[in-house]
N, C-alpha and C. Protein backbone atom coordinates (compact mmCIF):
# COMPACT_ATOMS: atom_id res chain seq x y z
N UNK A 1 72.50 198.84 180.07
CA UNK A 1 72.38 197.51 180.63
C UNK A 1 71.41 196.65 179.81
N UNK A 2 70.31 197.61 179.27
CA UNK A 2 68.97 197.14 178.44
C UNK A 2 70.04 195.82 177.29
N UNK A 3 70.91 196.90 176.49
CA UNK A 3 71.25 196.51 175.39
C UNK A 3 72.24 195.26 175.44
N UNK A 4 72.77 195.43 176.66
CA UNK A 4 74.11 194.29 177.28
C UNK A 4 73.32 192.79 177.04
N UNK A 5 71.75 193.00 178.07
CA UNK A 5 71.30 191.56 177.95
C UNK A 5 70.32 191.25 176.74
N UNK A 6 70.55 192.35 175.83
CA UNK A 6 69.56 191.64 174.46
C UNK A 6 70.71 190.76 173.54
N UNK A 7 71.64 191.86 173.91
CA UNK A 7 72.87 191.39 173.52
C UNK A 7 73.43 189.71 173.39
N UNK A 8 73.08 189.45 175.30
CA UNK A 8 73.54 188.29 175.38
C UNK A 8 72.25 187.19 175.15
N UNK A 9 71.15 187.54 175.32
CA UNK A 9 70.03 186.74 174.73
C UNK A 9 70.45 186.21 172.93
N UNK A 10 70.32 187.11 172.05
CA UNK A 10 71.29 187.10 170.88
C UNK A 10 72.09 186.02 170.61
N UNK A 11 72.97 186.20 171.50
CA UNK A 11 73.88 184.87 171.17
C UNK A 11 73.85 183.85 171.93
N UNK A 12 72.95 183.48 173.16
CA UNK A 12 72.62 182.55 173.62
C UNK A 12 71.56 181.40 172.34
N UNK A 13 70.90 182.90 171.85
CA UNK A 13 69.99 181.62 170.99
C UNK A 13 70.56 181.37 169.57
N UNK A 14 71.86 181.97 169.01
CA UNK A 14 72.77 181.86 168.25
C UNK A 14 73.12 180.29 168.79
N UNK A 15 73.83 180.00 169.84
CA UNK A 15 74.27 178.96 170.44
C UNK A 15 73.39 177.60 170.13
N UNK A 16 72.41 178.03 170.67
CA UNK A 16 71.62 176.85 170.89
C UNK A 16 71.06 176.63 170.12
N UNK A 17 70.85 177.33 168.95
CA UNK A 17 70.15 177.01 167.59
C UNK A 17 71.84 175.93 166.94
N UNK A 18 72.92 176.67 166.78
CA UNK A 18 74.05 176.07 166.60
C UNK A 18 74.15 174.55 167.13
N UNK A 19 73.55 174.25 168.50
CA UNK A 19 74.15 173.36 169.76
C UNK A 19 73.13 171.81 168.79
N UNK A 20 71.77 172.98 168.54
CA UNK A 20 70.85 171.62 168.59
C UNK A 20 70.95 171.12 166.96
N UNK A 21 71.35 171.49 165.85
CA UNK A 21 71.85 171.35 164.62
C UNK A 21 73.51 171.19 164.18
N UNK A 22 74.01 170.87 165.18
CA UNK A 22 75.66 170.18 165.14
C UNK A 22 75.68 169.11 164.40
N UNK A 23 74.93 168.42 164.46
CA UNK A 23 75.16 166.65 164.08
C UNK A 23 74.01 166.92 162.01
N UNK A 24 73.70 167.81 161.72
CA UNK A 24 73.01 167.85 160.72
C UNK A 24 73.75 168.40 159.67
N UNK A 25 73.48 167.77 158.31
CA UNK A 25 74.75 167.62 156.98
C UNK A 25 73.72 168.54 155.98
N UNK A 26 74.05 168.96 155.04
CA UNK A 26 73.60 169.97 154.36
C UNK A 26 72.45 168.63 153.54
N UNK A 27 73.01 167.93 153.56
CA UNK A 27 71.73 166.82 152.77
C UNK A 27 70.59 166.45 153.40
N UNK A 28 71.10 166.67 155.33
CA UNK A 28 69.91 165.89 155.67
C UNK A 28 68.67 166.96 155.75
N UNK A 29 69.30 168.72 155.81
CA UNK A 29 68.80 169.19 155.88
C UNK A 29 68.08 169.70 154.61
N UNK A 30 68.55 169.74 153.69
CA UNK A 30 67.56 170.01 152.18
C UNK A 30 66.43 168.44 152.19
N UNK A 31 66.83 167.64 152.48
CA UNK A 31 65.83 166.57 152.87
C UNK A 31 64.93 166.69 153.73
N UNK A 32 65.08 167.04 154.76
CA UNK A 32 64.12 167.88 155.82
C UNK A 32 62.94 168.75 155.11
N UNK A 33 63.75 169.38 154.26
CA UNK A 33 62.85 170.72 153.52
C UNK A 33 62.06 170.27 152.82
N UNK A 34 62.09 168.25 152.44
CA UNK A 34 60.86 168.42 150.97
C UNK A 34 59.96 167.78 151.89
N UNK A 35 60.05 167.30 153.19
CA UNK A 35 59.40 166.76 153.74
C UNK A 35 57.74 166.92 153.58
N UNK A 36 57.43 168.24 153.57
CA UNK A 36 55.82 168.90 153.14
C UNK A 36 55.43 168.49 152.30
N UNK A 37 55.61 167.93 151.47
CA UNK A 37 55.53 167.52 150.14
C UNK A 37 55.34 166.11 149.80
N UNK A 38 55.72 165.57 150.83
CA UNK A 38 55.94 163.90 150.51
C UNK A 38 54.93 163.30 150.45
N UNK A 39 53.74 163.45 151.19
CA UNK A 39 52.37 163.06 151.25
C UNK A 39 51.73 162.97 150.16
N UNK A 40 51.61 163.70 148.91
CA UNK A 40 51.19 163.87 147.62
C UNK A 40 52.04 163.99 146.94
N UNK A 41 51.82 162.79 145.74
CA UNK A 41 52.73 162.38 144.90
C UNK A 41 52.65 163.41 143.28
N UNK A 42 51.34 164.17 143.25
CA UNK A 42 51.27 164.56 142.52
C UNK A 42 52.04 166.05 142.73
N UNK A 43 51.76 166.92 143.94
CA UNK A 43 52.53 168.14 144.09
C UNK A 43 54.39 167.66 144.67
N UNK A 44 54.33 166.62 144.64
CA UNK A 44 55.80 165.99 144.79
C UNK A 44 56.66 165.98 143.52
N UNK A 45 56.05 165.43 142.96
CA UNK A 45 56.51 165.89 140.99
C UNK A 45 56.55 167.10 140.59
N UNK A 46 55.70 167.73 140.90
CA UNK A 46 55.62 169.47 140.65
C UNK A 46 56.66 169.94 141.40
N UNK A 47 57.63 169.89 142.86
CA UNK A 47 58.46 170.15 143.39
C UNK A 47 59.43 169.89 142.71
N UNK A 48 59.50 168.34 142.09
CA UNK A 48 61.10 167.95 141.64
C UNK A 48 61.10 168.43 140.52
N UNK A 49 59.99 168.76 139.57
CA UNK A 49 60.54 169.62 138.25
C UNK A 49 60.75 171.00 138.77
N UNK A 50 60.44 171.34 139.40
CA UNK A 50 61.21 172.91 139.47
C UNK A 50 61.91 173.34 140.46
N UNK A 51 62.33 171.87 141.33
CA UNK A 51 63.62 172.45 142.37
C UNK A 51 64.69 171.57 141.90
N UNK A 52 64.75 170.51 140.49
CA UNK A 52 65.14 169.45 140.20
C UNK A 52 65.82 168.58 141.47
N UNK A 53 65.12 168.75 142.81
CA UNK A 53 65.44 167.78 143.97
C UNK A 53 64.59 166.70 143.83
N UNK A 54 64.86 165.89 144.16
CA UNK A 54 63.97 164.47 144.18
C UNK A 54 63.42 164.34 145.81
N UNK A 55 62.09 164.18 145.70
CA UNK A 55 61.34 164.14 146.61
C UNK A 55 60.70 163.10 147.06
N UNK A 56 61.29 162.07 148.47
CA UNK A 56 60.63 160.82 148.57
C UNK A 56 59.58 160.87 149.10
N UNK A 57 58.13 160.54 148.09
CA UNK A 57 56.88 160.65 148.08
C UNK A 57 56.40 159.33 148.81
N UNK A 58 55.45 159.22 149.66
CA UNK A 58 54.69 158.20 150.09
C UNK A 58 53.47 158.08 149.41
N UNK A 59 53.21 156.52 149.06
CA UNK A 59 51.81 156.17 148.44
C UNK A 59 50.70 156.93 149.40
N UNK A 60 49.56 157.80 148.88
CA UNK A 60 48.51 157.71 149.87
C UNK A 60 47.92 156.68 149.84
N UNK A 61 47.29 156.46 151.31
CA UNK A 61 46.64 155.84 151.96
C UNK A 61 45.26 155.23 151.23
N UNK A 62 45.26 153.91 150.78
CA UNK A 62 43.96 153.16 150.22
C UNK A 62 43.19 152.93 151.17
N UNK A 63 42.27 152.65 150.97
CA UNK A 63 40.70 152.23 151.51
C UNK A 63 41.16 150.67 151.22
N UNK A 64 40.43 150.02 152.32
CA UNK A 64 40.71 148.65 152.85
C UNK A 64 39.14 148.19 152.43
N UNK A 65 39.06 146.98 151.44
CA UNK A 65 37.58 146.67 151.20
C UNK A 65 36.77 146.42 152.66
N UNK A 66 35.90 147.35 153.03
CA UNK A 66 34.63 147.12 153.90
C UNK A 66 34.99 148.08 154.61
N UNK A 67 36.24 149.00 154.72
CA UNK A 67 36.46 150.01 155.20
C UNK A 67 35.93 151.41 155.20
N UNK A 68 36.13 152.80 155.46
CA UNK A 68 35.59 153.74 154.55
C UNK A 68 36.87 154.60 155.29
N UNK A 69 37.60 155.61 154.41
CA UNK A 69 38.11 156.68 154.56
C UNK A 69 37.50 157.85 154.84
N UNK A 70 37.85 158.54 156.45
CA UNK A 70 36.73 159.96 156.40
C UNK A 70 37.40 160.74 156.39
N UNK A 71 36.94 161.78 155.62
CA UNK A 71 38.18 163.04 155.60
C UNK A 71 37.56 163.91 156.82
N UNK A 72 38.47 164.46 157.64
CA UNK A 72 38.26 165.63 158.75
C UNK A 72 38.97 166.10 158.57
């Protein structure tokens, strides 16, 4: 009986992993993947030369004159 409901646990989360990634295209998902990366433009370049994917990098964040940036 143990094995019946690991069984059906199994493919319940087969399902629902399936259910909640229906609507997602093989692009949006390799896009998804450089996401870590986008923050720094410099290890963003280091990604696209050696996954030759292009990685849309965001400018970091400038300091606003009279402002101060704190890192935590």
């Amino acid at each position: 009986m143990e094995i019946f409901f690991d069984a059906l646990g199994v493919v319940f989360l087969w399902l629902a992993v399936e259910y909640c990634l229906r609507r997602e295209t093989a692009d949006s998902l390799d896009e998804a993947s450089m996401v870590p990366f986008a923050d720094d433009p410099e290890v963003a370049r280091r990604v696209e030369l050696a996954t030759g994917k292009t990685v849309k990098a965001v400018a970091p964040e400038v300091a606003k004159p009279g402002w101060v940036n704190l890192e935590m």
